[in-house]
N, C-alpha and C. Protein backbone atom coordinates (compact mmCIF):
# COMPACT_ATOMS: atom_id res chain seq x y z
N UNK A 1 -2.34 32.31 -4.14
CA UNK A 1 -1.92 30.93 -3.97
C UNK A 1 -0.97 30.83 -2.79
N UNK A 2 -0.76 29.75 -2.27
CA UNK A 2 -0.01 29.24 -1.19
C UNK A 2 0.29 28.34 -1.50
N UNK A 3 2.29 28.65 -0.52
CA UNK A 3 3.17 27.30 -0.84
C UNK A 3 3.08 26.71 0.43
N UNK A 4 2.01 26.60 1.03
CA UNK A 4 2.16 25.64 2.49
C UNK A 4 0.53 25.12 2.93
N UNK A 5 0.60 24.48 3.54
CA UNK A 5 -0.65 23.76 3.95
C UNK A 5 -0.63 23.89 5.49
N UNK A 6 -1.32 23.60 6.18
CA UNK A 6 -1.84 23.77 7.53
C UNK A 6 -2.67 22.43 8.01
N UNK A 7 -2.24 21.54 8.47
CA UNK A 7 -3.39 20.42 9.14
C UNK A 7 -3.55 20.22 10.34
N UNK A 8 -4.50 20.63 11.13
CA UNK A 8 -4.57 20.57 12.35
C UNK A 8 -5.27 18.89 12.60
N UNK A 9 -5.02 18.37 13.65
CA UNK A 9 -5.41 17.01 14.19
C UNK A 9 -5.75 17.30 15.98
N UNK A 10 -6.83 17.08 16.02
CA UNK A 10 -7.61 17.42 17.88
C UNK A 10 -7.46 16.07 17.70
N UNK A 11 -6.70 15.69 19.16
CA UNK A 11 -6.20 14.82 19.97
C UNK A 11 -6.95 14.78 21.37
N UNK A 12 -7.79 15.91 21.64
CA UNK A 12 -8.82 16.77 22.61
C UNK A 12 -7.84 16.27 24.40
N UNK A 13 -6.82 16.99 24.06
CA UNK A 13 -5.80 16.80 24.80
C UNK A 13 -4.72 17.80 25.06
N UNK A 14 -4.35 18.44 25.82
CA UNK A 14 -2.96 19.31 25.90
C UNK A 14 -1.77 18.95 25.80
N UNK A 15 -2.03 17.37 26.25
CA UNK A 15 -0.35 16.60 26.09
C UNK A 15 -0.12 16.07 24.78
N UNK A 16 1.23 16.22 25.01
CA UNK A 16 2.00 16.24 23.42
C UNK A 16 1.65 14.66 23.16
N UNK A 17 1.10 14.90 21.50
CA UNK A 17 0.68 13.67 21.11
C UNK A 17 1.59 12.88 19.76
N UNK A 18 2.08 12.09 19.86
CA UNK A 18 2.51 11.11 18.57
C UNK A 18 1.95 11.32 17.67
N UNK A 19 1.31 11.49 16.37
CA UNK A 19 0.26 11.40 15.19
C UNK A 19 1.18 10.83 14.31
N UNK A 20 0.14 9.69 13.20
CA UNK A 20 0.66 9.32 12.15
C UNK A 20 -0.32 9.22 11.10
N UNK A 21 0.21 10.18 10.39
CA UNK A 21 -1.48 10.75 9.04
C UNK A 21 -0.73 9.79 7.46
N UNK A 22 -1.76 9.45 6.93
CA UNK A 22 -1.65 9.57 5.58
C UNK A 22 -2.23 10.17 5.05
N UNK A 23 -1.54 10.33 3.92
CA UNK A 23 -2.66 11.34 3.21
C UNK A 23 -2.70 10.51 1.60
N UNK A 24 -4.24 10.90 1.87
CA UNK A 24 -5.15 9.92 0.79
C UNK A 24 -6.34 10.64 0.20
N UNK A 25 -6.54 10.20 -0.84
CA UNK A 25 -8.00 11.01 -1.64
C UNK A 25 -7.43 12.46 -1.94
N UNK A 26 -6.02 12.57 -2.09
CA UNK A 26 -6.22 14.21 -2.12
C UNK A 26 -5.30 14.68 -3.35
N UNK A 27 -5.46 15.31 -4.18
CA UNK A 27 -4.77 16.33 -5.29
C UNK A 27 -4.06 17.38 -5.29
N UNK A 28 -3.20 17.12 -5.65
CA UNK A 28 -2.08 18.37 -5.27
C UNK A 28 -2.07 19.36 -6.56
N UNK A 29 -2.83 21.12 -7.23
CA UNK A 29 -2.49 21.08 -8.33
C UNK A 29 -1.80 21.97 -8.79
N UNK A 30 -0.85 21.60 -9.51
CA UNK A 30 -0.01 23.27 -10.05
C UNK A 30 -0.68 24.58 -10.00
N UNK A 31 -0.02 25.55 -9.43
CA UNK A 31 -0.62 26.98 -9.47
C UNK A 31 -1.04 27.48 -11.21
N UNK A 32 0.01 26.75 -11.88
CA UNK A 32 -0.31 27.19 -13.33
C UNK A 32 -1.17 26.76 -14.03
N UNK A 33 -1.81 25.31 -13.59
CA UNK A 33 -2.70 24.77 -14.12
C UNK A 33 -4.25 25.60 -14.17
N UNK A 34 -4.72 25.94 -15.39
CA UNK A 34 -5.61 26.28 -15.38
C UNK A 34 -7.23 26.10 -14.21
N UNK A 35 -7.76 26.19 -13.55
CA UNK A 35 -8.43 25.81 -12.86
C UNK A 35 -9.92 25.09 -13.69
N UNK A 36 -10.51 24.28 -13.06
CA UNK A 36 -11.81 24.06 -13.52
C UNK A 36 -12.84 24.36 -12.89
N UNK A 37 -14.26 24.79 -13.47
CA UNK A 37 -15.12 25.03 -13.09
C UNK A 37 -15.61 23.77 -11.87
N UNK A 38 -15.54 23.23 -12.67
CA UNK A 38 -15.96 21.93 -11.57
C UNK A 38 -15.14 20.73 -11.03
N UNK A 39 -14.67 20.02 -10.15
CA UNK A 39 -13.92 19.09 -9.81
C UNK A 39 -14.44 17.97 -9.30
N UNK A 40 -14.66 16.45 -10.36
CA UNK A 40 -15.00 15.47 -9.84
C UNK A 40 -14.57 14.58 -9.62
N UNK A 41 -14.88 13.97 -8.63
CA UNK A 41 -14.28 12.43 -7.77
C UNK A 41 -15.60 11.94 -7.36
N UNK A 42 -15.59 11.04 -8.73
CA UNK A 42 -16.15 10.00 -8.33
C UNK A 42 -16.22 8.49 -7.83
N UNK A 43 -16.18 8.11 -6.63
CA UNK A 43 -15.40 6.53 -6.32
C UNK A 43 -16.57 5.62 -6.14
N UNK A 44 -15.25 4.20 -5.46
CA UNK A 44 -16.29 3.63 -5.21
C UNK A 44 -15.54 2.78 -4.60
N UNK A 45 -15.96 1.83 -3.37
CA UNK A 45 -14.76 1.18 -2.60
C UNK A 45 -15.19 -0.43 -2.68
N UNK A 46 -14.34 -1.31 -2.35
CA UNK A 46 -14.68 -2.87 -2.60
C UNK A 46 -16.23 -3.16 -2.40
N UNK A 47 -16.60 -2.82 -1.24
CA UNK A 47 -17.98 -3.50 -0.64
C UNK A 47 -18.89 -2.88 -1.68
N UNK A 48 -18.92 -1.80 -2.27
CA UNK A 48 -19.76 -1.69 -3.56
C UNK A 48 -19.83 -2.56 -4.56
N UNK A 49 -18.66 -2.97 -5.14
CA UNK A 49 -18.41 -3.85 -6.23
C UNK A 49 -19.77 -5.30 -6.40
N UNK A 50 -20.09 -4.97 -7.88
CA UNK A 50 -20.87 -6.52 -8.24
C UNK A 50 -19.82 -7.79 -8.49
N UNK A 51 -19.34 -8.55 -7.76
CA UNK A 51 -18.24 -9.73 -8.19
C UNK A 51 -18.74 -11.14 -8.78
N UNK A 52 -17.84 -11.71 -9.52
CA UNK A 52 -18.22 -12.69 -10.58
C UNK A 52 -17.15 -13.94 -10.13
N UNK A 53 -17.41 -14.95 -10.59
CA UNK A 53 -16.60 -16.32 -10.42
C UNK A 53 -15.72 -15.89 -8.82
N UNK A 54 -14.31 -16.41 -8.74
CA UNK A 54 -14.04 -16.65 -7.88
C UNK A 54 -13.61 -15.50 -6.68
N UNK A 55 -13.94 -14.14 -7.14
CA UNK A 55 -13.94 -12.68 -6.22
C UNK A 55 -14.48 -13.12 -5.34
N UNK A 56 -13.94 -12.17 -3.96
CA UNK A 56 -14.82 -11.78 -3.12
C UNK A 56 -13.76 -11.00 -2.14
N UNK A 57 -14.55 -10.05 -1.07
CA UNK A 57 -13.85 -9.29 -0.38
C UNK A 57 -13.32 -10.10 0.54
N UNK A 58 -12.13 -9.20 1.23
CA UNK A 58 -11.38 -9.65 2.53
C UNK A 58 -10.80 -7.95 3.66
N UNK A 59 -11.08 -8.05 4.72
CA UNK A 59 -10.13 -7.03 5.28
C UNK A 59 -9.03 -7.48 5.48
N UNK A 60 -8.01 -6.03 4.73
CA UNK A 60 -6.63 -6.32 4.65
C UNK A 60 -6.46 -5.49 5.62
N UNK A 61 -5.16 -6.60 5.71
CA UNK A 61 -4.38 -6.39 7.26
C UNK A 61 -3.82 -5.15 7.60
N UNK A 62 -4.00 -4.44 9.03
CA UNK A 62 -3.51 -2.97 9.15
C UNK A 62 -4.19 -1.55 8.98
N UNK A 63 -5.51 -2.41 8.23
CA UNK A 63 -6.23 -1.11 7.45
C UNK A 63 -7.74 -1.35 7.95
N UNK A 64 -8.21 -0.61 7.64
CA UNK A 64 -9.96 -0.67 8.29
C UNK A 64 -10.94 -0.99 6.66
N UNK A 65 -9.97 -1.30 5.76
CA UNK A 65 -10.48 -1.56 4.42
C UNK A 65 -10.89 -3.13 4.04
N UNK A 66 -11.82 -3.30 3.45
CA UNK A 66 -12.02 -4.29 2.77
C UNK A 66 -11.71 -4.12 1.23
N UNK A 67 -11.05 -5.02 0.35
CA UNK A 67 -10.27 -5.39 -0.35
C UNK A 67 -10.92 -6.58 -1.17
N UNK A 68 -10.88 -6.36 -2.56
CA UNK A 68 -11.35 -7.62 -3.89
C UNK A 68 -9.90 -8.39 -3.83
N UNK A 69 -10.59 -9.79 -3.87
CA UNK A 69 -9.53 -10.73 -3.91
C UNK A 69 -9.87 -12.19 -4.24
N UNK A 70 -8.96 -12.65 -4.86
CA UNK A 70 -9.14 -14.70 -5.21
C UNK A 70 -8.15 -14.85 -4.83
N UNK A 71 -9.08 -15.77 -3.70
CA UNK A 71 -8.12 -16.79 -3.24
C UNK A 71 -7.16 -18.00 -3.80
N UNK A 72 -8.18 -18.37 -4.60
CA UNK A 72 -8.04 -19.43 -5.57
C UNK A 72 -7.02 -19.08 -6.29
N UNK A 73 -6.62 -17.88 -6.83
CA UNK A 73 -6.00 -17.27 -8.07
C UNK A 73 -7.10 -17.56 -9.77
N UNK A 74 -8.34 -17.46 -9.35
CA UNK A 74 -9.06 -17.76 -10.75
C UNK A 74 -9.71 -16.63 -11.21
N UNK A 75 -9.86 -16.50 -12.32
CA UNK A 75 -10.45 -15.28 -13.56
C UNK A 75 -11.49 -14.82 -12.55
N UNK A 76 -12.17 -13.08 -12.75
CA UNK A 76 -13.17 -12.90 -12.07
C UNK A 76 -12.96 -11.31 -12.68
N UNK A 77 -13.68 -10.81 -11.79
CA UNK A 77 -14.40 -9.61 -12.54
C UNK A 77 -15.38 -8.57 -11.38
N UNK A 78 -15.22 -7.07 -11.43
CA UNK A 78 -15.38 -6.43 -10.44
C UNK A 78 -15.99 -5.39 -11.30
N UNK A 79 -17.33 -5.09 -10.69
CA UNK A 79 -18.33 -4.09 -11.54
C UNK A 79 -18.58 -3.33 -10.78
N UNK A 80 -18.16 -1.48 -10.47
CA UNK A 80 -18.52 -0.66 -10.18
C UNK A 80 -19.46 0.40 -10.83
N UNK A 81 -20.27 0.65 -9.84
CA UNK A 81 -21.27 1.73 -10.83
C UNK A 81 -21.24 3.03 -10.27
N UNK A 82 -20.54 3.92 -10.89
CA UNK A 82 -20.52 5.41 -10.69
C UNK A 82 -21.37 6.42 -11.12
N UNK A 83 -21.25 7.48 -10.13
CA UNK A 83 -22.82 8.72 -10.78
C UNK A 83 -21.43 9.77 -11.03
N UNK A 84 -21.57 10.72 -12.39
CA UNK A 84 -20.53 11.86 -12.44
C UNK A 84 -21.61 13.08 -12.77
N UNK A 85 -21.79 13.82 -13.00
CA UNK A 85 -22.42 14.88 -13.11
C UNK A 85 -21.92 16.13 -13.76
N UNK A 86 -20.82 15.71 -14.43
CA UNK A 86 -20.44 16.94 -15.21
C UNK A 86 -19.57 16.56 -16.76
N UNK A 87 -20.39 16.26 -17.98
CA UNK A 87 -19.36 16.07 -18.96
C UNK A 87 -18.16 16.52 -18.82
N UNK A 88 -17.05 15.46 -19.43
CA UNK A 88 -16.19 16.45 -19.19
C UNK A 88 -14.44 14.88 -19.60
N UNK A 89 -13.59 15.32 -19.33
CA UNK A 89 -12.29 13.66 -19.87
C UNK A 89 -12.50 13.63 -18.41
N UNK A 90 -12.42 12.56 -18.81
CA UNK A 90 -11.79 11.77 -16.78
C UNK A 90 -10.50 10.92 -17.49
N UNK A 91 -9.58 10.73 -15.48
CA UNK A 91 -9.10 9.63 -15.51
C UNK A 91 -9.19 8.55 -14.69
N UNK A 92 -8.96 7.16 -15.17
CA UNK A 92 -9.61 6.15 -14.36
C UNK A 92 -7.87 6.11 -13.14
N UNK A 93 -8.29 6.05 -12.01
CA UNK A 93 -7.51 5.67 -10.99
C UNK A 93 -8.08 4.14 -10.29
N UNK A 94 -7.26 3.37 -9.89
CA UNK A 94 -7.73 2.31 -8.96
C UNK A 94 -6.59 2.08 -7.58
N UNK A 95 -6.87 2.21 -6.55
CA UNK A 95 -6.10 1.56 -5.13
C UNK A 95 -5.69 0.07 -5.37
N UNK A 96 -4.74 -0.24 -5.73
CA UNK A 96 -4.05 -1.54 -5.94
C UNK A 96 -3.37 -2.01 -4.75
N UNK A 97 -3.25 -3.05 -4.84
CA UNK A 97 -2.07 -3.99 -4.06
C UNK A 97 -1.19 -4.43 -5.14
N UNK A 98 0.08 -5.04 -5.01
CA UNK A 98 0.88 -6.16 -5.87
C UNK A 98 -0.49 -6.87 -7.54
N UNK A 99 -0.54 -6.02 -8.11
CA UNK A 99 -1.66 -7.26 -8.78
C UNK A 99 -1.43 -6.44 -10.66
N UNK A 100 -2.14 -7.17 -11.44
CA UNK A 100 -2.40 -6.22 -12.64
C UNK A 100 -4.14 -6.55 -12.92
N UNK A 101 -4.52 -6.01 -13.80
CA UNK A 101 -5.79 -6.21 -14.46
C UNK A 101 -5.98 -5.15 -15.85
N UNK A 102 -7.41 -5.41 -16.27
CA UNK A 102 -7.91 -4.76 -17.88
C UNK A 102 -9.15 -4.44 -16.98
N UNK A 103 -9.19 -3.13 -17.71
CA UNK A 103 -10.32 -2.14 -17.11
C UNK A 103 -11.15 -2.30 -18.61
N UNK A 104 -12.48 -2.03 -18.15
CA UNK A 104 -13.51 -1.50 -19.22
C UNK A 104 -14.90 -0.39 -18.36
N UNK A 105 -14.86 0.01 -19.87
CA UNK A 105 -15.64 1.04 -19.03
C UNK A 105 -17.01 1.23 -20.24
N UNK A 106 -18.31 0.93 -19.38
CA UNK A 106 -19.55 1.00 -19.89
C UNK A 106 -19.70 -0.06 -21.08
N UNK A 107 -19.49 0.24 -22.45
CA UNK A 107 -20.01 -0.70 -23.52
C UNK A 107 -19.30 -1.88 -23.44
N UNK A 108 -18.15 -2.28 -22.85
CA UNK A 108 -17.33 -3.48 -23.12
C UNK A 108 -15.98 -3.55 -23.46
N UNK A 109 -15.99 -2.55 -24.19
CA UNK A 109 -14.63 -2.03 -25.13
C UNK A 109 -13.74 -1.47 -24.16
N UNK A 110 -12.72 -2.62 -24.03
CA UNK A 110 -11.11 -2.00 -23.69
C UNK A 110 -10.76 -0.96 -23.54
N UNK A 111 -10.73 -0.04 -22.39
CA UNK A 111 -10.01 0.86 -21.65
C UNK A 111 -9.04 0.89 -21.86
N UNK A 112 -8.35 0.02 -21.36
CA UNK A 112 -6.61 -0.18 -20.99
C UNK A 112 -6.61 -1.37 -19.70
N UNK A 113 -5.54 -0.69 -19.40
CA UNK A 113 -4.68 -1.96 -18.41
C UNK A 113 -4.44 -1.16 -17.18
N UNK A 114 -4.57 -1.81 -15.93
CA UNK A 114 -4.58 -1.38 -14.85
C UNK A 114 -2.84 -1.70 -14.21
N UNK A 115 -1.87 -1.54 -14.18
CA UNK A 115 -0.50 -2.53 -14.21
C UNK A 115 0.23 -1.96 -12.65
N UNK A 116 0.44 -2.93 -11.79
CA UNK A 116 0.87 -2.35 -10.68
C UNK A 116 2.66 -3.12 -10.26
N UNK A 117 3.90 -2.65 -10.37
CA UNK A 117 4.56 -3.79 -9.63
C UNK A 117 4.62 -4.57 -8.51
N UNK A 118 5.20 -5.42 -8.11
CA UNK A 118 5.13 -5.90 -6.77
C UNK A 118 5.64 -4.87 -5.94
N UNK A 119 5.18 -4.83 -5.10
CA UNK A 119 5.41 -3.64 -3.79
C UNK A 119 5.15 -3.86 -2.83
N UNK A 120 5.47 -3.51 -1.60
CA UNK A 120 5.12 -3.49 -0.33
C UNK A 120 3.89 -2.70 -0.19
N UNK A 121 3.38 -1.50 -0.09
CA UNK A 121 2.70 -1.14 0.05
C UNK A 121 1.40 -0.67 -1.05
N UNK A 122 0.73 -0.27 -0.49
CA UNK A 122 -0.81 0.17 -1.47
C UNK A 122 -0.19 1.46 -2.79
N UNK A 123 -0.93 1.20 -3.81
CA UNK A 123 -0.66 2.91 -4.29
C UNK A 123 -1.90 2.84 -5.12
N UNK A 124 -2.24 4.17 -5.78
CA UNK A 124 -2.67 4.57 -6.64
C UNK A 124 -1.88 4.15 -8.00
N UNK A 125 -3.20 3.81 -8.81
CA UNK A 125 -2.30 3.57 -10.24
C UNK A 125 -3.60 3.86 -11.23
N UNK A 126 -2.66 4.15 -12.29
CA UNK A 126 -3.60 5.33 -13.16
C UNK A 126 -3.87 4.16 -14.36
N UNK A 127 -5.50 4.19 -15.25
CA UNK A 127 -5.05 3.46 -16.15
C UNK A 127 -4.01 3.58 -17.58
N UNK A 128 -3.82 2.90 -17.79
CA UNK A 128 -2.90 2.45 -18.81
C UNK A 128 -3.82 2.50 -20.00
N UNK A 129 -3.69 3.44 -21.41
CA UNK A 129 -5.02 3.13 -22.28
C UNK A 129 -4.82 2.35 -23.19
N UNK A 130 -5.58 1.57 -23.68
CA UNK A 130 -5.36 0.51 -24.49
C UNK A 130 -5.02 1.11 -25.69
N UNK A 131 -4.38 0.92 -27.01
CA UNK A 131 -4.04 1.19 -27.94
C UNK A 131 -4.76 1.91 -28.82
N UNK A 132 -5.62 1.11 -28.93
CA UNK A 132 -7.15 2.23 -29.65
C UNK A 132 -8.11 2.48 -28.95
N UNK A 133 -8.06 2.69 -27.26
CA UNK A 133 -9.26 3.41 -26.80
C UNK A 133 -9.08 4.76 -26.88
N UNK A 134 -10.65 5.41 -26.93
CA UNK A 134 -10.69 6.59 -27.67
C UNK A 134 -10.03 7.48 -25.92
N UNK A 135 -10.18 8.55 -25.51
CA UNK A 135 -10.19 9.38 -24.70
C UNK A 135 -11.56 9.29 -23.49
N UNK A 136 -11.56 9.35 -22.81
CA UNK A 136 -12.14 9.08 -21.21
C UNK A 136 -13.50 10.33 -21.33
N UNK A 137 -14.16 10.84 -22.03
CA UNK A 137 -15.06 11.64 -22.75
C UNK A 137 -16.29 11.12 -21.92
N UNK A 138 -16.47 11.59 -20.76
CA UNK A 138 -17.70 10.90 -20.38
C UNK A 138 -18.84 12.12 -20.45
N UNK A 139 -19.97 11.67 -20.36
CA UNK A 139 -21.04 12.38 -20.60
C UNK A 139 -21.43 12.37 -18.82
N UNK A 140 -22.68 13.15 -18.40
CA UNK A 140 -22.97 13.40 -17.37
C UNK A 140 -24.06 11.89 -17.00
N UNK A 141 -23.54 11.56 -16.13
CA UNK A 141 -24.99 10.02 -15.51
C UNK A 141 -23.97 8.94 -15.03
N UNK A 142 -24.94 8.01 -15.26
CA UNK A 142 -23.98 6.82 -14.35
C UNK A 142 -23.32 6.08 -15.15
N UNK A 143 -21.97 5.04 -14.45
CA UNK A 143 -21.14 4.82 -15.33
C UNK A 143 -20.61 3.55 -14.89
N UNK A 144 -20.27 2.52 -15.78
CA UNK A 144 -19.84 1.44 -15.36
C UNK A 144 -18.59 0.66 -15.33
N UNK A 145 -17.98 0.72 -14.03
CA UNK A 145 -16.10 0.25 -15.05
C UNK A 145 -16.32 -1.00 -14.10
N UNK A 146 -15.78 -2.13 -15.01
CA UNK A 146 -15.59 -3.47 -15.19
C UNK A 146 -14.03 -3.76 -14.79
N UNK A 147 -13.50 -4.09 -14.07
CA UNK A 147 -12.15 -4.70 -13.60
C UNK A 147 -12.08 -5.97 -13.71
N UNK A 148 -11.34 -6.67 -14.96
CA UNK A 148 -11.48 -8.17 -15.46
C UNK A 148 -9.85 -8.64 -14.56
N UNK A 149 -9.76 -9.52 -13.61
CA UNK A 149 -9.14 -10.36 -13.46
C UNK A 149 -8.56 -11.69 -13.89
N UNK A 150 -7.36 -11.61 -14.74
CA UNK A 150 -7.14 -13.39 -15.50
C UNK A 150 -7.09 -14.06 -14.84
N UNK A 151 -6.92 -15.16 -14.70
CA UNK A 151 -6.74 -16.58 -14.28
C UNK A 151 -5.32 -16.65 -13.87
N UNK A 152 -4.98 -16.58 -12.40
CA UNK A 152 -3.02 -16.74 -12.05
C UNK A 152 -2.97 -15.36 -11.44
N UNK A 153 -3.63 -14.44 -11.18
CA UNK A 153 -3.46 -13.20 -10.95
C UNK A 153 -3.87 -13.64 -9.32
N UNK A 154 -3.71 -12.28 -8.59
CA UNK A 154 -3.49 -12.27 -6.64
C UNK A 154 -4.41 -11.07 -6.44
N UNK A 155 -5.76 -10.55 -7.11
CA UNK A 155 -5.83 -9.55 -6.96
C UNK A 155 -6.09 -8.96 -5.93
N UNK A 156 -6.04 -7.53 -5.67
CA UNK A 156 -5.92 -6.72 -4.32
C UNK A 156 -6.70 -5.46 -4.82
N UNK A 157 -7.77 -5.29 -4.83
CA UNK A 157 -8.43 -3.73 -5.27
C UNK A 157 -9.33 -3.11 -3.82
N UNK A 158 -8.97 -1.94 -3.58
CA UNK A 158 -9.50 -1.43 -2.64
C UNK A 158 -10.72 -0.29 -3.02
N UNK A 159 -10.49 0.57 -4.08
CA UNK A 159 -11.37 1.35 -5.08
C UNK A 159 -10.82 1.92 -5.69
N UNK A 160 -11.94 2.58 -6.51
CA UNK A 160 -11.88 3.41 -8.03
C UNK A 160 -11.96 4.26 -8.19
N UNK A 161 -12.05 5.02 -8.97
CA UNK A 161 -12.29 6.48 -9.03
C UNK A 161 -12.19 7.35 -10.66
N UNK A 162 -13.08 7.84 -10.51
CA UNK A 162 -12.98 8.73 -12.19
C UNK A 162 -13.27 9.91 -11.34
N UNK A 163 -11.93 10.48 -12.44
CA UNK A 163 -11.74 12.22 -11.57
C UNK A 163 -11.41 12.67 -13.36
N UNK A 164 -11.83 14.65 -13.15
CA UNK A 164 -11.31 15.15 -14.00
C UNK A 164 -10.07 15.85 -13.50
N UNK A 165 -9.49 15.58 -12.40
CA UNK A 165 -8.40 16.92 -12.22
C UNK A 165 -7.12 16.20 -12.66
N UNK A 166 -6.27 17.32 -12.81
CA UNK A 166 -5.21 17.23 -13.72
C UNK A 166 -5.26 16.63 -15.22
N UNK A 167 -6.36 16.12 -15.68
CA UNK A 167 -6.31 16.28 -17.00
C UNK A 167 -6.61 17.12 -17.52
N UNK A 168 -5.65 17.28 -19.20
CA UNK A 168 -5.87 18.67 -19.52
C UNK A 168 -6.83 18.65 -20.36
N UNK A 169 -7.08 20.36 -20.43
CA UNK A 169 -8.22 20.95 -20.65
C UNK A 169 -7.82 21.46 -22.27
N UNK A 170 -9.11 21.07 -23.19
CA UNK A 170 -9.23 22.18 -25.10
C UNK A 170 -8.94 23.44 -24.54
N UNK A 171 -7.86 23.93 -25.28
CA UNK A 171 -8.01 25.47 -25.68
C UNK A 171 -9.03 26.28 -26.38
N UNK A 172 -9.30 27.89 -26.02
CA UNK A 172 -9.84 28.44 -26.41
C UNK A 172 -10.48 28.14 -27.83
């Protein structure tokens, strides 16, 4: 294992260059954490999305992204369809702006809550599980998460994602 990383950036240039990286899509994981056989990320970004009532995309400012949003501020609803390929728990992540929402995933039944504060900038936010949803147990094939928007909400979704890493793993 290694405590350092290395990122090179070709500028295809000798002169000293300015760079300004983010870093995005990426997992950082404890050395102790058991490893998995397999590691999935599965996403999916606005312009995929099936949208309902008053949704629709916009490019947000600064970014080369297009972004789910009502203008209006009225109820609506954002249907991604994902392929995973390895049973196994996931967790649902979504790219937020300032906004909240209720996730569902496949039959209808309440996930949880997607909950972001007001902020300046973008983040990752993990879902929130609803009280009696069971565990994120997905089977291998395609998959459907539903992002319900209320009525009064600003939403800002850039994409989704069901990953298994860092959740933990049954013991022996």
């Amino acid at each position: 294992y290694y405590d350092a990383a290395y990122i090179a950036v070709s500028t295809h240039t000798r002169e000293e260059q300015e760079v300004l990286m983010y870093m995005d899509d990426v997992a950082v994981v404890r050395a102790e954490v058991p490893a998995r056989d397999t590691y999935v990320y599965a996403s999916a970004i606005a312009a995929d999305a099936k949208l309902t009532d008053s949704l629709t995309t916009t490019v947000v400012d600064g970014y080369a992204w297009e972004a789910i949003t009502s203008a209006e501020g009225k109820a609506g609803a954002a249907e991604f369809t994902m392929r995973i390929d390895v049973e196994d728990d996931y967790r649902l992540l979504a790219r937020l702006g300032p906004s909240a929402a209720k996730a569902t995933l496949d039959d209808g039944a309440s996930a949880g809550t997607l909950v972001i504060e007001p902020a300046k900038a973008w983040r990752w936010v993990e879902l929130t599980p609803a009280p009696d949803a069971a565990a994120l147990r997905l089977e291998a094939g395609e998959h459907t998460v539903t992002i319900k928007y209320p009525a009064g909400q600003a939403p800002l979704l850039q994409k989704v994602c069901l990953t298994n890493e860092l959740v933990p793993q049954a013991g022996p």
